[in-house]
Each structure stands twice: as structure tokens, then as C-alpha cells.
Protein backbone atom coordinates (compact mmCIF):
# COMPACT_ATOMS: atom_id res chain seq x y z
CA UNK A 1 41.38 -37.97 1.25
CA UNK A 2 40.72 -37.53 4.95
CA UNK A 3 42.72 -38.35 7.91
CA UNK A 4 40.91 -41.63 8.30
CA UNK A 5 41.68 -42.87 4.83
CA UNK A 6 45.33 -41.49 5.95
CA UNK A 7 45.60 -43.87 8.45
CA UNK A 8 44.82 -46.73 7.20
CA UNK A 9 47.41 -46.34 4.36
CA UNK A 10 49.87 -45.91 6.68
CA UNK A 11 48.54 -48.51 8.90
CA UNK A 12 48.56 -50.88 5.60
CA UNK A 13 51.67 -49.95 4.73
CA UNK A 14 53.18 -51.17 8.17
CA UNK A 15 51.18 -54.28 8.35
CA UNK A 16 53.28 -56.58 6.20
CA UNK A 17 56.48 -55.56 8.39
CA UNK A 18 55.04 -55.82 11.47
CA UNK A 19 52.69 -59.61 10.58
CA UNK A 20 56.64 -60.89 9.26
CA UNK A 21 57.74 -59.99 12.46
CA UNK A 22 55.33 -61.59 14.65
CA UNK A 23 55.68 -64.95 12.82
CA UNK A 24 59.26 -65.04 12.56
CA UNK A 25 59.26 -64.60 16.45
CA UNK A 26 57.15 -67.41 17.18
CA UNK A 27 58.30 -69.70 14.89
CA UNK A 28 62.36 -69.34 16.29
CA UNK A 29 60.21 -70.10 19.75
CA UNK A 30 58.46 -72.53 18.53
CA UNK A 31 61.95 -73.82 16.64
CA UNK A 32 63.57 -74.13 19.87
CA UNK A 33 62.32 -77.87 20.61
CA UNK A 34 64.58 -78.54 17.61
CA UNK A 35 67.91 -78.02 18.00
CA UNK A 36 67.65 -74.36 17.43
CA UNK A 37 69.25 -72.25 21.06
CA UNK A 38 66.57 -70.82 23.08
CA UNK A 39 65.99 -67.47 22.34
CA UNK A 40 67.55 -65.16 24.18
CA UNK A 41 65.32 -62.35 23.72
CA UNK A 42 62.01 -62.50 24.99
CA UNK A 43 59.24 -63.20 21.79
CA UNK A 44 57.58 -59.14 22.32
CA UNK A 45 61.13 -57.57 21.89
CA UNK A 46 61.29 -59.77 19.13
CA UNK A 47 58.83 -58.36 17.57
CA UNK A 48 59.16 -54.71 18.05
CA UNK A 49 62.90 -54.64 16.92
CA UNK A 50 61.92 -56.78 13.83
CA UNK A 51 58.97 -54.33 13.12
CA UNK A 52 60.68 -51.73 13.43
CA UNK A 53 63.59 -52.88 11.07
CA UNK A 54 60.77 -54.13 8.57
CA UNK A 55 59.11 -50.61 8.56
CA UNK A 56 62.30 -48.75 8.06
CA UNK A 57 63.61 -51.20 5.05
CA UNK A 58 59.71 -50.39 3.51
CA UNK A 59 60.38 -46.87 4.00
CA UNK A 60 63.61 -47.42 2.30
CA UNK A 61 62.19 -48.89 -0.67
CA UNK A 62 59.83 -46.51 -0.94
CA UNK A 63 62.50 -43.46 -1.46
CA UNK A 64 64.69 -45.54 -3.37
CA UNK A 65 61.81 -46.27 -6.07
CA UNK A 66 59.19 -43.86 -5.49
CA UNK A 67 56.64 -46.90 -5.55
CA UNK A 68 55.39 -49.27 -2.67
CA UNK A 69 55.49 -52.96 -3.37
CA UNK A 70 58.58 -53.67 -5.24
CA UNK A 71 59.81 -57.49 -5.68
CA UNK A 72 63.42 -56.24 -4.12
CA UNK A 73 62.11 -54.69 -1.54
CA UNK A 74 59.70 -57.65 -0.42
CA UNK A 75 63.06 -59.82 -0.68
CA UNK A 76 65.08 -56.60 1.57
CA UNK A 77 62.32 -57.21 4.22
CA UNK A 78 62.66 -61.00 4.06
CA UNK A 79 66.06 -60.77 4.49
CA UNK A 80 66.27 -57.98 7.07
CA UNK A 81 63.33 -60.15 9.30
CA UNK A 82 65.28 -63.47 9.13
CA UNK A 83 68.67 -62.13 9.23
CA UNK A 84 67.69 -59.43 12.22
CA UNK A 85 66.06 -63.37 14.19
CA UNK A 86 68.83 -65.50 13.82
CA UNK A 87 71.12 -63.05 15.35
CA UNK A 88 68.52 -62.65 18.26
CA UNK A 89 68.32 -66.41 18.72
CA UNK A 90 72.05 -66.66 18.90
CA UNK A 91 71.80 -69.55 16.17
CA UNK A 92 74.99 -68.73 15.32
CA UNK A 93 76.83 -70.49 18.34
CA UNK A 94 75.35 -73.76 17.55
């Protein structure tokens, strides 16, 4: 396998991560109209730190179990992504 085929494993890899992250972001902005506190965060550092926390529970996954695309860690990067945007949005001082 070349370097090209490299990169887009890695690049497909990342993808689910960082397309989580992107809708999560604008959906809390587009949330906002309804009830939920305007985000306090602007939406592209919204993305990049929920990226970057999707990537890294992947990764995690991927050592723990030796194989990509487990069930629990789907769930893990679910969980990370909505967790890491509520406490961005500062839902919790409704």
C-alpha cells in the first residue's frame, strides 16, 4: 500500500469524528431559538475541540480492541460528542 492509500485510511478513519462534530455544533446553534442558552463558544471551536475529542476516543478504541468499528466505541464517541456540547453550550445553567 502506498502513501496515498495511507491517507485516505487515516483520513477515513477521522471522518466519522470530525462529520459528528460538525453536526452537533450546528444543531446546539441551531437549538438556541429553543430554549437551549446561546452558545458560548463560537460554532468552529466547536468543532475542532469535538473533533479532536472524537479522534482521540477512536484512537482509544482502536488500542483497546485492536479493531476499528466497534459498537462501544461508536456509543464512546456519541457520548464523548454530546457530552463534550452540552458543556460548551452551558445547558447546564438552564
Amino acid at each position: 500500500m502506498g502513501p496515498y492509500e495511507h491517507l485516505i485510511h487515516v483520513l477515513n478513519f477521522m471522518a466519522p469524528a470530525w462529520g459528528l462534530a460538525v453536526i452537533c455544533a450546528l444543531c446546539a446553534r441551531g437549538m438556541t431559538r429553543w430554549g437551549l442558552p446561546r452558545a458560548a463558544w463560537r460554532v468552529r471551536t466547536q468543532v475542532w475541540v469535538n473533533g479532536w475529542l472524537g479522534v482521540s476516543v477512536l484512537l482509544g478504541g482502536l488500542m483497546l480492541w485492536g479493531v476499528d468499528g466497534k459498537m462501544a466505541t461508536w456509543s464512546a464517541l456519541v457520548l464523548v460528542s454530546a457530552t463534550t456540547q452540552w458543556l460548551m453550550c452551558q445547558a447546564w445553567r438552564r
